[in-house]
N, C-alpha and C. Protein backbone atom coordinates (compact mmCIF):
# COMPACT_ATOMS: atom_id res chain seq x y z
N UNK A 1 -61.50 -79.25 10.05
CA UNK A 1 -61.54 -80.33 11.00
C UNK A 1 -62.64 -81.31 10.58
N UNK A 2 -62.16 -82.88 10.82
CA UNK A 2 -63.21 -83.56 10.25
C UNK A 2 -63.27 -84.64 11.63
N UNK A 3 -64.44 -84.98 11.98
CA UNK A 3 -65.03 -86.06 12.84
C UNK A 3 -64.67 -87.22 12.29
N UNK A 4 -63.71 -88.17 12.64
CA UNK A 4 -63.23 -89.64 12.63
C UNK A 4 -63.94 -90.64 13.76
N UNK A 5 -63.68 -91.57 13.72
CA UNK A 5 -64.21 -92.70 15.28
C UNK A 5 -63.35 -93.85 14.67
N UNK A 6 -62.47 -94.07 16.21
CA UNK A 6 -61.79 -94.85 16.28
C UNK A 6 -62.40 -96.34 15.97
N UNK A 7 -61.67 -97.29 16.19
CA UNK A 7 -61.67 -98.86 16.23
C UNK A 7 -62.54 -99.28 17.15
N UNK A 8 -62.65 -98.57 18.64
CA UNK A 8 -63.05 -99.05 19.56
C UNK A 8 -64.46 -98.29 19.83
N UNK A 9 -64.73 -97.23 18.85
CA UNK A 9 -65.98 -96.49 18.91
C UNK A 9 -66.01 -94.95 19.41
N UNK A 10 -65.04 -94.50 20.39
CA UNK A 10 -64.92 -93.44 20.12
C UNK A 10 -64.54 -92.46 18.93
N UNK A 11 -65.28 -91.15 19.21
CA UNK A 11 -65.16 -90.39 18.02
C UNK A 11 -64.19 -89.00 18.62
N UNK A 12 -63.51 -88.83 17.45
CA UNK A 12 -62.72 -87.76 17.60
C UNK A 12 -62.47 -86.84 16.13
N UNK A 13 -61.59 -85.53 16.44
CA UNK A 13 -61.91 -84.60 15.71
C UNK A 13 -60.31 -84.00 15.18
N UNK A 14 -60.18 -84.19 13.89
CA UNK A 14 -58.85 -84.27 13.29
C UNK A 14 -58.49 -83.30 12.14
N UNK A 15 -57.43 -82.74 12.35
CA UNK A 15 -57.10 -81.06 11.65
C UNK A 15 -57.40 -82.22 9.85
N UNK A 16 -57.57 -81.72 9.17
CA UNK A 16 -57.69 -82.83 8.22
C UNK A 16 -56.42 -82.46 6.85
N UNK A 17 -55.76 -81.55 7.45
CA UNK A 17 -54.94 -80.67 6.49
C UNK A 17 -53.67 -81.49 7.05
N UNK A 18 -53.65 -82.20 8.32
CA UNK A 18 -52.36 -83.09 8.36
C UNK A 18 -52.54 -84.32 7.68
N UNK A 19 -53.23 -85.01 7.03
CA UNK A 19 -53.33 -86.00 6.52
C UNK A 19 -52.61 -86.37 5.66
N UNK A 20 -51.38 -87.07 5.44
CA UNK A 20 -50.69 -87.30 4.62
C UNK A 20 -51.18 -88.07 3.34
N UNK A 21 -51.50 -89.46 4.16
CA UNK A 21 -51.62 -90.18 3.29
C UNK A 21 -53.42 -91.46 4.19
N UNK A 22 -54.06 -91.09 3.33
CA UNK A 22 -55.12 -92.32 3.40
C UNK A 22 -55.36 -93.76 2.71
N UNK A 23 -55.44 -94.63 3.21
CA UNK A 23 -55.59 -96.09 2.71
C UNK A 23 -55.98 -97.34 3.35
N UNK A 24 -56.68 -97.97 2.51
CA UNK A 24 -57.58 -98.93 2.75
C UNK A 24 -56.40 -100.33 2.60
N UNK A 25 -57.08 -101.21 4.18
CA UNK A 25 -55.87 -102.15 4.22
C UNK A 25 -55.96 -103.26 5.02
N UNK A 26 -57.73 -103.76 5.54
CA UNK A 26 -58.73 -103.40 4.74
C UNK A 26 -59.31 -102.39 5.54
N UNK A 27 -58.43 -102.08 6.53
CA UNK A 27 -59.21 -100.78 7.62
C UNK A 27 -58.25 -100.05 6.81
N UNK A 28 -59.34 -98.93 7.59
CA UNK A 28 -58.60 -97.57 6.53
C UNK A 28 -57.89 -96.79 7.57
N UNK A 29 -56.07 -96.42 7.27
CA UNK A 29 -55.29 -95.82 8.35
C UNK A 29 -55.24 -94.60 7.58
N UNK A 30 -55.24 -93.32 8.57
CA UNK A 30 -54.53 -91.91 8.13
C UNK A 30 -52.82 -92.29 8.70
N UNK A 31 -52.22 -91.78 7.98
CA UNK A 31 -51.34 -91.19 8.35
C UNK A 31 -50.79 -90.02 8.49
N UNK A 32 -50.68 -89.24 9.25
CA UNK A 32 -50.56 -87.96 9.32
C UNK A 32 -48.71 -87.17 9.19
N UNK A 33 -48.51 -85.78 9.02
CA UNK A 33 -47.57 -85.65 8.19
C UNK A 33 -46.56 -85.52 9.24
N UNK A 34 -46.51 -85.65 10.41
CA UNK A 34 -45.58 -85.98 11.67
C UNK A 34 -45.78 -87.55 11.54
N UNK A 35 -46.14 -88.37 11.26
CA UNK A 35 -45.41 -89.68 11.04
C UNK A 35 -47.00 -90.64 12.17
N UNK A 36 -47.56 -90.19 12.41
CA UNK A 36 -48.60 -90.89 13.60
C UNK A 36 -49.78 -91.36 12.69
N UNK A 37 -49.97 -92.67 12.96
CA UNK A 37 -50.90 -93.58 11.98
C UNK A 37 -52.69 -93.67 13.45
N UNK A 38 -53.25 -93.74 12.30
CA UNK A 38 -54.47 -93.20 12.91
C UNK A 38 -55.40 -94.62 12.10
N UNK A 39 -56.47 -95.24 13.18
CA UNK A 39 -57.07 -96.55 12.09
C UNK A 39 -58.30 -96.19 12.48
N UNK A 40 -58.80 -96.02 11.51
CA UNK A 40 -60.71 -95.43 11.89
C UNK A 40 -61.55 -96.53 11.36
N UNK A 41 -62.86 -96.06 11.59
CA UNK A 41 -63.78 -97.09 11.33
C UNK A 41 -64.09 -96.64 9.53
N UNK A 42 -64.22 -95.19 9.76
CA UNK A 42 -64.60 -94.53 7.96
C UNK A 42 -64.31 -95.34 6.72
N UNK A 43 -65.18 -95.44 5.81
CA UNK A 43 -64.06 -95.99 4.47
C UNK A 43 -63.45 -95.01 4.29
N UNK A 44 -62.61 -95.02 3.06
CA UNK A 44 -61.66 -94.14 2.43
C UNK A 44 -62.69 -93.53 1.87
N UNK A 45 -63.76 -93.65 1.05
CA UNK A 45 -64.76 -92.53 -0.01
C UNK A 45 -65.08 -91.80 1.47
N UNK A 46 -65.64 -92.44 2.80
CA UNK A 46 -66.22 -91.57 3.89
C UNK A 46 -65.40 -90.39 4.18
N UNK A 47 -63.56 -90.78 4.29
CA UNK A 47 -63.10 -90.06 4.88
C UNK A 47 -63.03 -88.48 3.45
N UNK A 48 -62.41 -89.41 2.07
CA UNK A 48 -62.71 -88.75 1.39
C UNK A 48 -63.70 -87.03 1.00
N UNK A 49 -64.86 -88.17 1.12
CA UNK A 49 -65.81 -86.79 1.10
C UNK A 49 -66.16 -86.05 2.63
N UNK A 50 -65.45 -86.30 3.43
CA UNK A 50 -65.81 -85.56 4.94
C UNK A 50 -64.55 -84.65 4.83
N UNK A 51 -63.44 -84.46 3.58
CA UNK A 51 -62.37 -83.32 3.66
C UNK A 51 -63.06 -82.57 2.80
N UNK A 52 -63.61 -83.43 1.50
CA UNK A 52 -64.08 -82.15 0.81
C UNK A 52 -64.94 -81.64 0.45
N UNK A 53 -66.21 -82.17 1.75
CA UNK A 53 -67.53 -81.27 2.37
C UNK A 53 -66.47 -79.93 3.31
N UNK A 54 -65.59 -80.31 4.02
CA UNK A 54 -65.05 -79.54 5.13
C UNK A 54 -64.49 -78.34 4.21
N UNK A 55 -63.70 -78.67 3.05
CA UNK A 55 -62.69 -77.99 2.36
C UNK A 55 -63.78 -76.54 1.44
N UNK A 56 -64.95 -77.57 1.01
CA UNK A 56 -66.07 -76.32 0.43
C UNK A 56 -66.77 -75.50 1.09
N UNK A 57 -66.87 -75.84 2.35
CA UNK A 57 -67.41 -74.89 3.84
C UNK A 57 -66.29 -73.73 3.75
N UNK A 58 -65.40 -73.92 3.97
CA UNK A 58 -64.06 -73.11 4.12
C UNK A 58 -63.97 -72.33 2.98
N UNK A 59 -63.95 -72.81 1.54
CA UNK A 59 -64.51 -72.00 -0.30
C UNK A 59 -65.53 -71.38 0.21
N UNK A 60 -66.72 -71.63 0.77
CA UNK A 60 -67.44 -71.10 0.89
C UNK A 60 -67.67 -69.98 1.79
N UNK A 61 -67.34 -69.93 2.76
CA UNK A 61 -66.63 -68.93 3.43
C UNK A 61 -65.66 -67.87 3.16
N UNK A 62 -64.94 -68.28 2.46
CA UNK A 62 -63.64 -66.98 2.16
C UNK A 62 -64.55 -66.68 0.74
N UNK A 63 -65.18 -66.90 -0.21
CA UNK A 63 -65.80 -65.88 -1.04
C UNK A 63 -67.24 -65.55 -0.75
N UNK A 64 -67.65 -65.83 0.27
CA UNK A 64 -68.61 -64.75 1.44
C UNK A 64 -67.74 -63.66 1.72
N UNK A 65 -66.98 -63.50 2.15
CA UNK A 65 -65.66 -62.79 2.73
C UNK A 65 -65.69 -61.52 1.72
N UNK A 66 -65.22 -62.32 0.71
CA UNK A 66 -64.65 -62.16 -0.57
C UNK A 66 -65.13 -60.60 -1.48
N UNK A 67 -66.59 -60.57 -1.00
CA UNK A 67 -67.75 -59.83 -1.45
C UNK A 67 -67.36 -58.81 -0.78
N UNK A 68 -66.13 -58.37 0.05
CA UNK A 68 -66.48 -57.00 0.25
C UNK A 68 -64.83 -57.00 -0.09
N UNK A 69 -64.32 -55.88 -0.86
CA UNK A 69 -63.21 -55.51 -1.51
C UNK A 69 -61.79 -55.54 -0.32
N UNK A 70 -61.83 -55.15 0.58
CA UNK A 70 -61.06 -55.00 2.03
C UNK A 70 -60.48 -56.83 2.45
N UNK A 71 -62.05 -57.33 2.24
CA UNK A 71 -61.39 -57.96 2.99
C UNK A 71 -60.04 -59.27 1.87
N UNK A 72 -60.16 -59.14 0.99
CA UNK A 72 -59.59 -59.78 -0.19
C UNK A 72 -57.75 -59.21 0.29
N UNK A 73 -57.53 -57.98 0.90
CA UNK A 73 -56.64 -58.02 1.07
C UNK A 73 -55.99 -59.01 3.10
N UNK A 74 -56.69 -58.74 3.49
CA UNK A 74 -57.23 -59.49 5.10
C UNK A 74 -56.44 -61.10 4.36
N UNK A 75 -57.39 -61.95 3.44
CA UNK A 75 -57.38 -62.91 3.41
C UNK A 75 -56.01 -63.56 2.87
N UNK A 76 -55.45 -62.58 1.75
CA UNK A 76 -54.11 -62.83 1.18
C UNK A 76 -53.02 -62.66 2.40
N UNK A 77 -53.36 -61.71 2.82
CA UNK A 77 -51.81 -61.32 4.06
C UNK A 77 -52.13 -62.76 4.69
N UNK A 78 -53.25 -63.12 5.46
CA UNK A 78 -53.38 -64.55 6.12
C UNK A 78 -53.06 -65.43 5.88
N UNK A 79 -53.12 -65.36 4.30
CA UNK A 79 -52.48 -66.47 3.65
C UNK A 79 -50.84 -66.54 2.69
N UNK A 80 -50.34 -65.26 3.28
CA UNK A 80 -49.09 -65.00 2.71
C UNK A 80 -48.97 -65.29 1.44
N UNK A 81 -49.81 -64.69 0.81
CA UNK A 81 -50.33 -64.87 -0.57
C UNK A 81 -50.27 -63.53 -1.41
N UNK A 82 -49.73 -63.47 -2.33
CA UNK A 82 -49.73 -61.51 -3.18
C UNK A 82 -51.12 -62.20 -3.93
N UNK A 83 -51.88 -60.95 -3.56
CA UNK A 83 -53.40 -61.12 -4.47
C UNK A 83 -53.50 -60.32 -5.44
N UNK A 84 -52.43 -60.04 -5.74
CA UNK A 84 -51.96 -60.12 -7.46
C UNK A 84 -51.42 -60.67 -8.23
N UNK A 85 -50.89 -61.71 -7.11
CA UNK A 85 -50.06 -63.21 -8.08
C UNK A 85 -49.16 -62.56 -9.23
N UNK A 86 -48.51 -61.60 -9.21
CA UNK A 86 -47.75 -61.20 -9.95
C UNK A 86 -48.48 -60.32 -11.22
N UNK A 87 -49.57 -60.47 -11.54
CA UNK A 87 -49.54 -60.37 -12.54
C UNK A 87 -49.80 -58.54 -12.90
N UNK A 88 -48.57 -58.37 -14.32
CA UNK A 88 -47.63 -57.66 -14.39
C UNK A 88 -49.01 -56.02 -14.86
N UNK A 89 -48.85 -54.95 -14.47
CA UNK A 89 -49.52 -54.08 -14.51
C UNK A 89 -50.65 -54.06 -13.25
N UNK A 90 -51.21 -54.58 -12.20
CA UNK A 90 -52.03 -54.78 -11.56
C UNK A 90 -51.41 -54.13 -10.33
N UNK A 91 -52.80 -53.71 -9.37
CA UNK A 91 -52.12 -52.25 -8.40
C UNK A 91 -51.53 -53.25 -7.33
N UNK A 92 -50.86 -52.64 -6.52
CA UNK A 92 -50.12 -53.05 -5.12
C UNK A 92 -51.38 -53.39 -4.07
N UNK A 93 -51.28 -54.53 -3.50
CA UNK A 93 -52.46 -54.25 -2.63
C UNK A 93 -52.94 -53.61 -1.95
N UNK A 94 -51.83 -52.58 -1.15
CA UNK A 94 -52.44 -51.38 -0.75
C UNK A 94 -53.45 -50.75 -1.48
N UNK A 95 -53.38 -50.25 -2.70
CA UNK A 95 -53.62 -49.71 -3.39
C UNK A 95 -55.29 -49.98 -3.53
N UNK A 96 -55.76 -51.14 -3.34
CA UNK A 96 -57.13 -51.73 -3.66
C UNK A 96 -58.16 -50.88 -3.04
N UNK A 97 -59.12 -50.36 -4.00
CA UNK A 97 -60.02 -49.54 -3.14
C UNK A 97 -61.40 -50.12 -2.47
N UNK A 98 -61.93 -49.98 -1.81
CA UNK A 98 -63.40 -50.44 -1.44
C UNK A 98 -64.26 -49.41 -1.92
């Protein structure tokens, strides 16, 4: 979630993973991936780096996580993810020991 402020000065707080598309025009609109256009005060570098301060909090977090063997399987099921990515000889995740 990233802190935006509208046109008129209020500030509000926006999943930042719907963001379709950002651009400068010369205000800068989100458009989000249900179709709803959003016009903030942010530049585009502001909005820019306020996803991917948000996005390295979140990296940073899941390999905190990460550090204990258990939870590596926690994080894949969450993310409907095989955390073996296939690759061929490597145990079943069950299998992962702590």
């Amino acid at each position: 979630m990233i802190e935006v402020t509208r046109l008129n000065g209020n500030t509000m707080t926006i999943n930042s993973d719907l963001i379709k598309i950002a651009e400068a025009s010369p205000d800068t609109m989100l458009t989000l991936i249900h179709g709803e256009k959003l016009i903030v005060r942010e530049s585009l570098e502001e909005i820019t780096e306020k996803v991917l301060r948000y996005r390295a909090r979140l990296l940073a977090a899941v390999a905190h996580e990460l550090q204990h063997p258990e939870a590596i399987v926690r994080v894949a099921g969450l993310s409907s993810l095989d955390p073996n990515n296939g690759i061929p000889g490597s145990e079943p995740a069950a299998a992962v020991q702590s």
